[in-house]
C-alpha atoms as a PDB file:
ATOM      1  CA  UNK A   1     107.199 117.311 124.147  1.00  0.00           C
ATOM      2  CA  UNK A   2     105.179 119.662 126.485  1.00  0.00           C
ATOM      3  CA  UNK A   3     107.088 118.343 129.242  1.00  0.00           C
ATOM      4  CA  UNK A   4     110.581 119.000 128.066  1.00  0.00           C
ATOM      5  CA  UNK A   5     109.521 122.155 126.571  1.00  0.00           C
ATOM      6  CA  UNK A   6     108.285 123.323 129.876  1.00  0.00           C
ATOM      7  CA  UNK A   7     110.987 121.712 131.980  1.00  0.00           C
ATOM      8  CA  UNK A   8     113.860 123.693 129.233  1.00  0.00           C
ATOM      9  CA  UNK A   9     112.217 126.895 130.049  1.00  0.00           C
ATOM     10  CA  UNK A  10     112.019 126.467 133.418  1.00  0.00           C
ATOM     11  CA  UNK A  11     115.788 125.585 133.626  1.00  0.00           C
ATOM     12  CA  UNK A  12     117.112 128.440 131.519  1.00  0.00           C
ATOM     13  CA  UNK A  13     114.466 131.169 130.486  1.00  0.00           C
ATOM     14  CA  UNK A  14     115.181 133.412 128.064  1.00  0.00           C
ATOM     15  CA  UNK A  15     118.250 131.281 126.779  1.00  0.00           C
ATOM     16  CA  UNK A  16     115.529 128.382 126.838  1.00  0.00           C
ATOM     17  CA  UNK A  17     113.570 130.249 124.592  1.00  0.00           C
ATOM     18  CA  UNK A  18     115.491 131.422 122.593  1.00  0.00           C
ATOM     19  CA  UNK A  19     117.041 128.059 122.012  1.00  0.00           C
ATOM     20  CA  UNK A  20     114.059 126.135 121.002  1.00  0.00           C
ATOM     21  CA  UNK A  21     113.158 129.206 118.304  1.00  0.00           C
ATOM     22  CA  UNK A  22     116.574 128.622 116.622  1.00  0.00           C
ATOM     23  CA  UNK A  23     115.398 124.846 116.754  1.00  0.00           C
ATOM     24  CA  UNK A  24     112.003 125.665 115.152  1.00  0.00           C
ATOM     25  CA  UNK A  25     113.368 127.872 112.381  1.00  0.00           C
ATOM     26  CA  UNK A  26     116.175 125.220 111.532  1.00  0.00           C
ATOM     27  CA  UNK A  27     118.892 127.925 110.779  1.00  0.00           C
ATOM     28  CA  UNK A  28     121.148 126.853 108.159  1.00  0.00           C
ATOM     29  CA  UNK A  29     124.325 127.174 110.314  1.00  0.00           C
ATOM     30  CA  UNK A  30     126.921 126.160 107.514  1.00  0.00           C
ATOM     31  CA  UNK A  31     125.812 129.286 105.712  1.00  0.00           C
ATOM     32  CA  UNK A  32     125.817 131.649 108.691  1.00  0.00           C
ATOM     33  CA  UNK A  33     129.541 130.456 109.881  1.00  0.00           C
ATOM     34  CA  UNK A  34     130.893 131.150 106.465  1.00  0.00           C
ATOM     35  CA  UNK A  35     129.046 134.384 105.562  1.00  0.00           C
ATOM     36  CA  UNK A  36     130.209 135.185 109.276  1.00  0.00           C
ATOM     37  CA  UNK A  37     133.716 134.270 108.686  1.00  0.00           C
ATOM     38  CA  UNK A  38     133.404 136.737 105.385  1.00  0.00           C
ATOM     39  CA  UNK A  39     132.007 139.801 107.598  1.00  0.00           C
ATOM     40  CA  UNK A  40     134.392 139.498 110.355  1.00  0.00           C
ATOM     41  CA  UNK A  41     137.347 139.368 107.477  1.00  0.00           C
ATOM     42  CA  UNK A  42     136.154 141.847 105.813  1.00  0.00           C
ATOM     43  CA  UNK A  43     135.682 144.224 108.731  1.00  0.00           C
ATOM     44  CA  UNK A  44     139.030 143.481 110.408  1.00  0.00           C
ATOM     45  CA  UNK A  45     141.304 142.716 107.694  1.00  0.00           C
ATOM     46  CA  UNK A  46     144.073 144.778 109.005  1.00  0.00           C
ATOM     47  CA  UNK A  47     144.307 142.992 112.298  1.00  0.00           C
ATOM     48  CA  UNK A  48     143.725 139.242 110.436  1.00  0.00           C
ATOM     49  CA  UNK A  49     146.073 139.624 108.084  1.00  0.00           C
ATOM     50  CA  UNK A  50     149.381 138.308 108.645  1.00  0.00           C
ATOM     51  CA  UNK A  51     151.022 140.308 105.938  1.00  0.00           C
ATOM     52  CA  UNK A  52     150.507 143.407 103.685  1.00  0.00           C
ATOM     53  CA  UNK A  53     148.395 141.249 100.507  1.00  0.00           C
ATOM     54  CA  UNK A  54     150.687 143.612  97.876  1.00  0.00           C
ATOM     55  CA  UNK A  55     153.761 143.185  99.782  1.00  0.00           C
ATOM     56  CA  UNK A  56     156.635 141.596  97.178  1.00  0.00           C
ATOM     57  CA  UNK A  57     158.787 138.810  98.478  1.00  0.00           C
ATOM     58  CA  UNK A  58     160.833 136.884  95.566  1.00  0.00           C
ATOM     59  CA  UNK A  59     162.461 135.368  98.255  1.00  0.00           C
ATOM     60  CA  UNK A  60     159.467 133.803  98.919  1.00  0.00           C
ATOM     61  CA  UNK A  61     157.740 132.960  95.899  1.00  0.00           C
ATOM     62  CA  UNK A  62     155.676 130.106  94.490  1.00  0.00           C
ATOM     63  CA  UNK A  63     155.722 128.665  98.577  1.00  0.00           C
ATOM     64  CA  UNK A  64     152.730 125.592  98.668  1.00  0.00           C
ATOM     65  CA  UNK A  65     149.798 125.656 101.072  1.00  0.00           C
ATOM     66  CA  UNK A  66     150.874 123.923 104.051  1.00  0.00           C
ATOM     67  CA  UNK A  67     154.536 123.906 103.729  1.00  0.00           C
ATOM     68  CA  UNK A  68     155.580 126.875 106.377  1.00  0.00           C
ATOM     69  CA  UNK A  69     153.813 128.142 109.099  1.00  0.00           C
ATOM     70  CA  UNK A  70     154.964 131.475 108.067  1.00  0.00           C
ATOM     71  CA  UNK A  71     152.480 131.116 105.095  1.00  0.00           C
ATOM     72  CA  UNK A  72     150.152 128.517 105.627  1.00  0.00           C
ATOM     73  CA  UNK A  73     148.106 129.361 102.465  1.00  0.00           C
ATOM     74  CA  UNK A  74     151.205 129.417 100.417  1.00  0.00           C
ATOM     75  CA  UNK A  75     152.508 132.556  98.031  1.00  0.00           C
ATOM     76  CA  UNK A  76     152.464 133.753  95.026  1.00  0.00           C
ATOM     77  CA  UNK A  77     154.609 133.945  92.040  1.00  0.00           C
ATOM     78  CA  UNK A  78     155.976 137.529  93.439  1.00  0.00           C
ATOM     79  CA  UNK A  79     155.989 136.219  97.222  1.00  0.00           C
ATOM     80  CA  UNK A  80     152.564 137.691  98.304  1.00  0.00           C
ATOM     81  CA  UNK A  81     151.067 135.939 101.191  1.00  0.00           C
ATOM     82  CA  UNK A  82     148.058 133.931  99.748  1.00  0.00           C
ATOM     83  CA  UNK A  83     145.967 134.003 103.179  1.00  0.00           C
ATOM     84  CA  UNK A  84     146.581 137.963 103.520  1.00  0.00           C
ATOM     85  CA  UNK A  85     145.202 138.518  99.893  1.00  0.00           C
ATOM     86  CA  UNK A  86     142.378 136.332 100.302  1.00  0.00           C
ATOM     87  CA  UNK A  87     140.988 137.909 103.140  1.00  0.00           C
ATOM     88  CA  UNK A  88     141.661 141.763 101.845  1.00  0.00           C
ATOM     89  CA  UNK A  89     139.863 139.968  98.985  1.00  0.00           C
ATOM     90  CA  UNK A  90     136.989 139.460 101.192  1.00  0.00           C
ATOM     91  CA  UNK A  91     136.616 142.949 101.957  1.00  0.00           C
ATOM     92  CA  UNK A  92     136.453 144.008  99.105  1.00  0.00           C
ATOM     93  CA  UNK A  93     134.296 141.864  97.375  1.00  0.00           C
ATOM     94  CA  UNK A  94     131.851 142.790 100.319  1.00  0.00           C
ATOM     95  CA  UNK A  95     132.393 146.271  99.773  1.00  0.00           C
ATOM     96  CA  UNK A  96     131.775 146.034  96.034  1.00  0.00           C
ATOM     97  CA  UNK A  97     128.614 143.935  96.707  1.00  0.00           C
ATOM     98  CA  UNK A  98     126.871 145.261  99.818  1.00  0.00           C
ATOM     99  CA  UNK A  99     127.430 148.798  97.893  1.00  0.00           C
ATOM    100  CA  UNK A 100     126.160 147.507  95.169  1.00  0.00           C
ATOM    101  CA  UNK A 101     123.544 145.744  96.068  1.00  0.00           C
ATOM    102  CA  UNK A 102     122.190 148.873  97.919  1.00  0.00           C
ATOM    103  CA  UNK A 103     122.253 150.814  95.436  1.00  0.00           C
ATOM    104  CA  UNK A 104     120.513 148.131  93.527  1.00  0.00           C
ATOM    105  CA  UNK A 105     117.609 147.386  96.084  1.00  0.00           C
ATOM    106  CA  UNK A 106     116.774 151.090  96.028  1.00  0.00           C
ATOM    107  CA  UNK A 107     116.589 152.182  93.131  1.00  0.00           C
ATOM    108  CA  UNK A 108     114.929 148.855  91.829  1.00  0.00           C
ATOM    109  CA  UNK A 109     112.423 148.950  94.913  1.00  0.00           C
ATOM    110  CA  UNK A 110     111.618 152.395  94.196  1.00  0.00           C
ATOM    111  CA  UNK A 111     111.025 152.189  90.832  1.00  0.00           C
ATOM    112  CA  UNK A 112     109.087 148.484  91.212  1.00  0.00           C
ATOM    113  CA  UNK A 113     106.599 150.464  93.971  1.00  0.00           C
ATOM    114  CA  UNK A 114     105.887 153.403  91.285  1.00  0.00           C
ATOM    115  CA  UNK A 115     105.163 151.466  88.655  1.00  0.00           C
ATOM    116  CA  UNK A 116     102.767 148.816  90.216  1.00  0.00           C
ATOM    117  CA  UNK A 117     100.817 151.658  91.922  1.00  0.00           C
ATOM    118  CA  UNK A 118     100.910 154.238  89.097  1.00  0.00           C
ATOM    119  CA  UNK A 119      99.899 151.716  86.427  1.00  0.00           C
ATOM    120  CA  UNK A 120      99.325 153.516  82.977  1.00  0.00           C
ATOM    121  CA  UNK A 121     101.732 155.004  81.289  1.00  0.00           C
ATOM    122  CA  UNK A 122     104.331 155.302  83.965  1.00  0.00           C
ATOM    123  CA  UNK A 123     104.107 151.333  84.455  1.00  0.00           C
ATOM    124  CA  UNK A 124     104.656 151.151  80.639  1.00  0.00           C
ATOM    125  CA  UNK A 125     107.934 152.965  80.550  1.00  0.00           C
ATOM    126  CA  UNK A 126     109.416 151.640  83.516  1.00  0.00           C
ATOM    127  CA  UNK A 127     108.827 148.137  82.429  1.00  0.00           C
ATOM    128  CA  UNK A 128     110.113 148.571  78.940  1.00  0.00           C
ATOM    129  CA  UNK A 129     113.513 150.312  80.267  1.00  0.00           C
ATOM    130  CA  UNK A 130     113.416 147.266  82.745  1.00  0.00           C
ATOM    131  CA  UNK A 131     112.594 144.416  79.974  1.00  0.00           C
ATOM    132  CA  UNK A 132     115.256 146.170  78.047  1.00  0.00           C
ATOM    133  CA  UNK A 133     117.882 145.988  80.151  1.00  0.00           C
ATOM    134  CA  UNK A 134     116.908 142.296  81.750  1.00  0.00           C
ATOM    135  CA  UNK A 135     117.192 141.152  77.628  1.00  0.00           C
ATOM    136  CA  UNK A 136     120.875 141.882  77.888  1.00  0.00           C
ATOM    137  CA  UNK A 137     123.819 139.396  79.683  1.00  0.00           C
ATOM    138  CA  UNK A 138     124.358 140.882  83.133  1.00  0.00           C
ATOM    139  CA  UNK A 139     128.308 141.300  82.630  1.00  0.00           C
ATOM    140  CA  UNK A 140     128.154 142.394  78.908  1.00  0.00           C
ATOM    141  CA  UNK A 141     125.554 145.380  80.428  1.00  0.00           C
ATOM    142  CA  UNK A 142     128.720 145.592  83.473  1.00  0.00           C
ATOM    143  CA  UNK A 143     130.930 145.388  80.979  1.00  0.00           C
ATOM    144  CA  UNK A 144     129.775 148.227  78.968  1.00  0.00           C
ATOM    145  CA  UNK A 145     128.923 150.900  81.531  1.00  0.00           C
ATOM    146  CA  UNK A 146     133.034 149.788  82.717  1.00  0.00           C
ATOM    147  CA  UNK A 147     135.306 150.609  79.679  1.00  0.00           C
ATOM    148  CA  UNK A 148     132.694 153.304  79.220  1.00  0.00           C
ATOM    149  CA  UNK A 149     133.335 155.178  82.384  1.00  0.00           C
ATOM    150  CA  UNK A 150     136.860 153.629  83.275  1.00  0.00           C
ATOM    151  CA  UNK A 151     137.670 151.500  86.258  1.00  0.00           C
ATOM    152  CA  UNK A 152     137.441 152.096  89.582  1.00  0.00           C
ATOM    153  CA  UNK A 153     135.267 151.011  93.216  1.00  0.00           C
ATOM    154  CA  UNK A 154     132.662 154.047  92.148  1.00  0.00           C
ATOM    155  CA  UNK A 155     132.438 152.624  88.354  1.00  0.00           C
ATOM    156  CA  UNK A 156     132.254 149.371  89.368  1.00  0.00           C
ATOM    157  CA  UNK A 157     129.473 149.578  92.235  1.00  0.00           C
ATOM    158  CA  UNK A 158     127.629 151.489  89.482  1.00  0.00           C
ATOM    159  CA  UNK A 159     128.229 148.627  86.659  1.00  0.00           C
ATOM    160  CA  UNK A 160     126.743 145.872  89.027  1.00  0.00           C
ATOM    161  CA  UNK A 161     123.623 148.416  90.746  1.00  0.00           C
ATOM    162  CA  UNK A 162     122.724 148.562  87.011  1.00  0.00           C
ATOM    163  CA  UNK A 163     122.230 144.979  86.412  1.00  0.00           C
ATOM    164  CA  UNK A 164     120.529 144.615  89.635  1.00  0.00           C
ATOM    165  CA  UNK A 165     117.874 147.053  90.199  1.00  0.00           C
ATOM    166  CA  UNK A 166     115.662 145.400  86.971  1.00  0.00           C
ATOM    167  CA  UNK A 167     115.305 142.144  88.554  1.00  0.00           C
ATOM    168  CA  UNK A 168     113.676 143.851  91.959  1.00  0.00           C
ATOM    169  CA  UNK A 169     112.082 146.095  89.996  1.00  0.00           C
ATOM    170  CA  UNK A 170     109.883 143.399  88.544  1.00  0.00           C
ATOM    171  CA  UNK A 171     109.358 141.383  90.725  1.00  0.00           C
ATOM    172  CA  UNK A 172     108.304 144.838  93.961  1.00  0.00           C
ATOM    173  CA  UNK A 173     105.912 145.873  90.356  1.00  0.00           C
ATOM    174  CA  UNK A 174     104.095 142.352  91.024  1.00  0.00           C
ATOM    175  CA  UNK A 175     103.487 142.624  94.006  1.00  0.00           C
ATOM    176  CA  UNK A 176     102.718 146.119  94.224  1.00  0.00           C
ATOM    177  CA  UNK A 177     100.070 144.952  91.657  1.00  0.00           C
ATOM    178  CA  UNK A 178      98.528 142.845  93.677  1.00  0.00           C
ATOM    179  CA  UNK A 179      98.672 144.363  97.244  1.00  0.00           C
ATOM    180  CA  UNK A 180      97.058 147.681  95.818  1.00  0.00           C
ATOM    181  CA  UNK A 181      93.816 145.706  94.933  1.00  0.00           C
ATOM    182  CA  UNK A 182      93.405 144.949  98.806  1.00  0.00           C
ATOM    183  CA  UNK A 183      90.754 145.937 100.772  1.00  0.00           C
ATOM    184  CA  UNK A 184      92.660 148.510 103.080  1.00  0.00           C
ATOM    185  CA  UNK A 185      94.576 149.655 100.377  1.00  0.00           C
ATOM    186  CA  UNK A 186      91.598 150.646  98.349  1.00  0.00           C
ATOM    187  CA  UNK A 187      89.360 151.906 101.562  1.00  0.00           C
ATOM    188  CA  UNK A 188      92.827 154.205 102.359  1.00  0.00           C
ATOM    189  CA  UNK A 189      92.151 155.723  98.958  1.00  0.00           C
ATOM    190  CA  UNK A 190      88.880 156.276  99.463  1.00  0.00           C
ATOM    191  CA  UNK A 191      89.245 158.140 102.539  1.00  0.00           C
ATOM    192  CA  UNK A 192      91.647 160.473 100.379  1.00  0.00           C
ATOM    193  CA  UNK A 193      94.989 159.026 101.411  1.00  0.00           C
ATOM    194  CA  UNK A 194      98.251 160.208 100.123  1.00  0.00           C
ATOM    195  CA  UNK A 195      99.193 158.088  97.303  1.00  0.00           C
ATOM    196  CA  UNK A 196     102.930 158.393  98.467  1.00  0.00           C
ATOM    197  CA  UNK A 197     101.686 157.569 101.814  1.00  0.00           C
ATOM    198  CA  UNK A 198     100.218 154.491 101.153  1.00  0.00           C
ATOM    199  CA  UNK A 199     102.645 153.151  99.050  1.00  0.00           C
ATOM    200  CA  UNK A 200     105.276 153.844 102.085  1.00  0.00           C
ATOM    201  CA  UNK A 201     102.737 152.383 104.974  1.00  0.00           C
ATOM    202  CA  UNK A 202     100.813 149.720 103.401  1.00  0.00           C
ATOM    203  CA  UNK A 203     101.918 148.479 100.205  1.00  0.00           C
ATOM    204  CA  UNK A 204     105.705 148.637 100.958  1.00  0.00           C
ATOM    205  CA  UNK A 205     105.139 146.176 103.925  1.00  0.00           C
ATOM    206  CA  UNK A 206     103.981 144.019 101.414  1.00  0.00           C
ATOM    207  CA  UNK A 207     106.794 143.383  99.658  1.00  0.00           C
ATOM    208  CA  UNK A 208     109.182 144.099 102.369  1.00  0.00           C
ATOM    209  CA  UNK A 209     109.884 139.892 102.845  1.00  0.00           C
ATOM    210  CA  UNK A 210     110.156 139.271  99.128  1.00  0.00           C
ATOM    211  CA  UNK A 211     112.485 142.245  98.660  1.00  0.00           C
ATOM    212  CA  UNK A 212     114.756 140.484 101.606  1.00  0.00           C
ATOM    213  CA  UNK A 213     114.494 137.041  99.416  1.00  0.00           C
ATOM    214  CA  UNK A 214     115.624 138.689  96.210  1.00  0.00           C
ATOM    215  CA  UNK A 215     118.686 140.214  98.004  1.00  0.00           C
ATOM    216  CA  UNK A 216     119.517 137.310  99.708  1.00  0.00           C
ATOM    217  CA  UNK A 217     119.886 135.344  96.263  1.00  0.00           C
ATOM    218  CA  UNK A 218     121.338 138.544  94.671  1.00  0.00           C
ATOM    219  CA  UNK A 219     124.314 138.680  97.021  1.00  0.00           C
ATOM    220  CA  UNK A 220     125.838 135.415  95.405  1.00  0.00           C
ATOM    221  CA  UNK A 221     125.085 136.808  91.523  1.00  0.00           C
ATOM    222  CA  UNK A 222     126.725 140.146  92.302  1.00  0.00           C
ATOM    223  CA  UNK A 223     129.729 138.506  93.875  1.00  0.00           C
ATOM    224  CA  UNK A 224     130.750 136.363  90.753  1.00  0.00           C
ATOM    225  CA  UNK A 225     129.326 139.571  88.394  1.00  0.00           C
ATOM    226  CA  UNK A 226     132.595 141.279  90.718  1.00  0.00           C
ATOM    227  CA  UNK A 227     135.066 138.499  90.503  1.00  0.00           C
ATOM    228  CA  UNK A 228     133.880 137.969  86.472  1.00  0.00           C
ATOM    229  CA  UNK A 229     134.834 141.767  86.203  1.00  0.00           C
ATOM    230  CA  UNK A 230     138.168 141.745  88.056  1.00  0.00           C
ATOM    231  CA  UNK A 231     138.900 138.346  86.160  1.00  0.00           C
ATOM    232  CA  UNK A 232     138.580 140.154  82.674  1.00  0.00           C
ATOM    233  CA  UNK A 233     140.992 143.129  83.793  1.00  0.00           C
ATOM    234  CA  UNK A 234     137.477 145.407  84.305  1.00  0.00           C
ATOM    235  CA  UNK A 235     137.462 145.743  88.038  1.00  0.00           C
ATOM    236  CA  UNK A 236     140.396 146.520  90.375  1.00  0.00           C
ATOM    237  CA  UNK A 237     143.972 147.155  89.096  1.00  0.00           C
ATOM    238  CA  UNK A 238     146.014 144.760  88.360  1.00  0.00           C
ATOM    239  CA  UNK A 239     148.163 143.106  91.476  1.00  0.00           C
ATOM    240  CA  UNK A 240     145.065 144.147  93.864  1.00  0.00           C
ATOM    241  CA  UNK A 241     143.537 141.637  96.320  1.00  0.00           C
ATOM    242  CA  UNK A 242     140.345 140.465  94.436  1.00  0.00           C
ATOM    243  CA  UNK A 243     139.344 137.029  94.207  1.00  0.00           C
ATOM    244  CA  UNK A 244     138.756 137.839  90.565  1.00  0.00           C
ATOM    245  CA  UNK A 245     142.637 138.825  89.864  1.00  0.00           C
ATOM    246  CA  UNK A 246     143.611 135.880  92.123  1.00  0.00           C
ATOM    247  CA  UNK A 247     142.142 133.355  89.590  1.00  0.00           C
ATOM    248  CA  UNK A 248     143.236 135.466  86.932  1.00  0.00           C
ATOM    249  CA  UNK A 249     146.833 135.386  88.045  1.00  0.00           C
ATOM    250  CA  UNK A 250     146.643 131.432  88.861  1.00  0.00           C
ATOM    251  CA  UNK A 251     145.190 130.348  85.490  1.00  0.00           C
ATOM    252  CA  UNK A 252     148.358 130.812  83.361  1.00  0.00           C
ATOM    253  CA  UNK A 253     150.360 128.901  85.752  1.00  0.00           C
ATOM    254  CA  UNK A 254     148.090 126.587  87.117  1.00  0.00           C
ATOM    255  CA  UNK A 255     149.825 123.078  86.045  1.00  0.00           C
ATOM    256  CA  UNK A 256     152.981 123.894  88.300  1.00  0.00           C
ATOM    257  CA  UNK A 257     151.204 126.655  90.800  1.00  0.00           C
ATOM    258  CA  UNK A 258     147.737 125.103  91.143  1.00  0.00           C
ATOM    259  CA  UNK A 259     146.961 126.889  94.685  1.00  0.00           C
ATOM    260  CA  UNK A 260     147.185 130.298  92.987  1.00  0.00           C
ATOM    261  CA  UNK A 261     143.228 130.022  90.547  1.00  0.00           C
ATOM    262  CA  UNK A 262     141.809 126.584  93.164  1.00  0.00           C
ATOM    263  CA  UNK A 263     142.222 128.908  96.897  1.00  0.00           C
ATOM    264  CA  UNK A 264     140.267 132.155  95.507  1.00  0.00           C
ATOM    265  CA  UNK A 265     137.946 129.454  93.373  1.00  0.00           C
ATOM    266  CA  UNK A 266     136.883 127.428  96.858  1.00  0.00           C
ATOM    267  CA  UNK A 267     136.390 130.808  98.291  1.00  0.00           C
ATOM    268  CA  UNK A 268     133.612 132.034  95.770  1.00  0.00           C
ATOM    269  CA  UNK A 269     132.141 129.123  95.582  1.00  0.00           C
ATOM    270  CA  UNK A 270     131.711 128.276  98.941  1.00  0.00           C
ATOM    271  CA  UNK A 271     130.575 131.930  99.414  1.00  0.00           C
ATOM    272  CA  UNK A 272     128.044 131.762  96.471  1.00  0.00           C
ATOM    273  CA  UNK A 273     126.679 128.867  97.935  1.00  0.00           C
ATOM    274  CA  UNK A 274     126.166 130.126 101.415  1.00  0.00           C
ATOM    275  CA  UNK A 275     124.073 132.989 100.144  1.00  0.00           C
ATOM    276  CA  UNK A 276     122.474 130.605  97.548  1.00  0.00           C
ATOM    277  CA  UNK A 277     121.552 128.421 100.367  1.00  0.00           C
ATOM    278  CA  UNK A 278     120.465 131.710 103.037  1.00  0.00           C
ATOM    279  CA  UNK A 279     118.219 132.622 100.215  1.00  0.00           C
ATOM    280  CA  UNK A 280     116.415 129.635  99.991  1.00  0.00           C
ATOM    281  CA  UNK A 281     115.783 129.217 104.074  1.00  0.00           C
ATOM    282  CA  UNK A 282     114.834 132.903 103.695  1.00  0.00           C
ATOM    283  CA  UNK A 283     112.725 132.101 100.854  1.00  0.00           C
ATOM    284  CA  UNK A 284     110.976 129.335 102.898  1.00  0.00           C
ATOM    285  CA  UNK A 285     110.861 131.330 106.069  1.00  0.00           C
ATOM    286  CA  UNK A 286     109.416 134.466 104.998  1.00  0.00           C
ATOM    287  CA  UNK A 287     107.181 133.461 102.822  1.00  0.00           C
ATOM    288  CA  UNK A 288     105.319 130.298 102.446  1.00  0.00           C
ATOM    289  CA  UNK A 289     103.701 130.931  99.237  1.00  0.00           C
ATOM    290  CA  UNK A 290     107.546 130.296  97.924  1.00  0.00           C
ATOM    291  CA  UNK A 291     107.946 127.204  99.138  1.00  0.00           C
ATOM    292  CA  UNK A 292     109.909 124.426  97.365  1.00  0.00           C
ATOM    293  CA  UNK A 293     107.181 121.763  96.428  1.00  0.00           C
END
């Protein structure tokens, strides 16, 4: 093993190297190609798409996957292109989520960081408005916060930050718990270190990797908490490229148009379980004391 090691870096040198880290860490490559495919069609989905995704076409309509190469994807019942919906779809699920998500990892962070360190009576009201709001279904809490404040990107990146931010927010409080009880945590207090600085220097490092777990796994739950909302008429308008409205539009005709509700369904599944699967090599990467048994 020495032998080929040396002889591969000796060949190629940095690309070597680099090569036989990506070996060692045992990427999960399925994952990255699809989550890559979603980024790059989300980012360029002007240039991808063959057609405008709301563009009407009776002529066209109700055309199956693999029938034309004008539509390979097939249409819908009004003639939109199935391939140009899905991958406007893509962008803006990844708009909804990554903004989301933000938002989520934030505020949740923030919060999770104050608590842990403050203890007392901050820690008590911050984890009772978190235990609150984790005893509620995640899309009846979207739900609400939706027909309250009326559709719309803005409403509905708020809707999903809101059932996000408890979940870090309990989990950064645990280990802020326990990473404050160190020993150069409690010798920076003793030399009469900021309490805001320490949080920020030593204890945030702390939970820096478990934070990247958490929103690694989250990803995939705020993508079907989007599509859920779009499905039920809550999220984008109706006739919009979501994966959501997709299924929604496919379900009532399904028997006789079954590519309409299975196309968008392969596509959040297989993205669900990309992230679902990035989580757990994250999980097991990052930090060992997570490790599947």
């Amino acid at each position: 093993m020495a032998v080929s090691t040396a002889v591969v870096l000796g060949r190629y040198g940095r690309l070597g190297r680099t090569v036989l880290q990506a070996k060692r860490l045992r990427l999960p490559w399925i994952p990255i190609v699809i989550l890559t495919t979603l980024m790059v069609s989300a980012i360029f989905a002007p240039l991808l798409a063959p057609y405008d995704p709301t563009e009407i076409s009776l002529m066209d309509a109700r055309i199956a996957p693999f029938k034309t190469f004008t539509h390979p994807l097939g249409t819908d019942m009004l003639g939109r292109d199935i391939l140009s919906r899905l991958i406007f779809g893509a962008r803006n699920s990844a708009t909804i989520s990554l903004s989301a998500l933000a938002v989520g990892v934030t505020l949740g962070t923030t919060l999770g960081l104050i608590s842990g360190y403050a203890g007392k009576w901050v820690d008590t009201i911050i984890m009772r408005i978190t235990d609150g709001l984790l005893g509620f279904p995640s899309i009846l809490v979207a739900m609400i916060i939706v027909t309250l404040m009326g559709s719309g990107i803005q409403n509905i990146v708020v809707a999903v930050a809101a059932t996000t931010w408890p979940r870090f927010a309990r989990m950064v409080r645990g280990e802020a718990l326990s990473a404050k009880e160190r020993d150069y945590v409690i010798i920076a207090r003793i030399m009469g270190v900021p309490p805001h600085v320490i949080v920020r220097r030593h204890i945030f490092s702390s939970v820096a990797n478990i934070v990247m777990v958490i929103a690694s796994i989250m990803v995939a739950q705020v993508i079907l908490l989007e599509a859920s909302l779009s499905f039920l008429g809550l999220g984008f308008p109706p006739g919009a490229p979501a994966w959501g409205i997709m299924v929604a539009e496919g379900r009532q005709v399904i028997l006789t148009a079954w590519w309409l509700a299975l196309l968008p369904g392969l596509v959040i599944m297989a993205v669900v379980m990309a992230f679902n699967y990035l989580g757990d090599w994250l999980r097991d990467t990052l930090d060992p004391k997570l490790r599947r048994l």
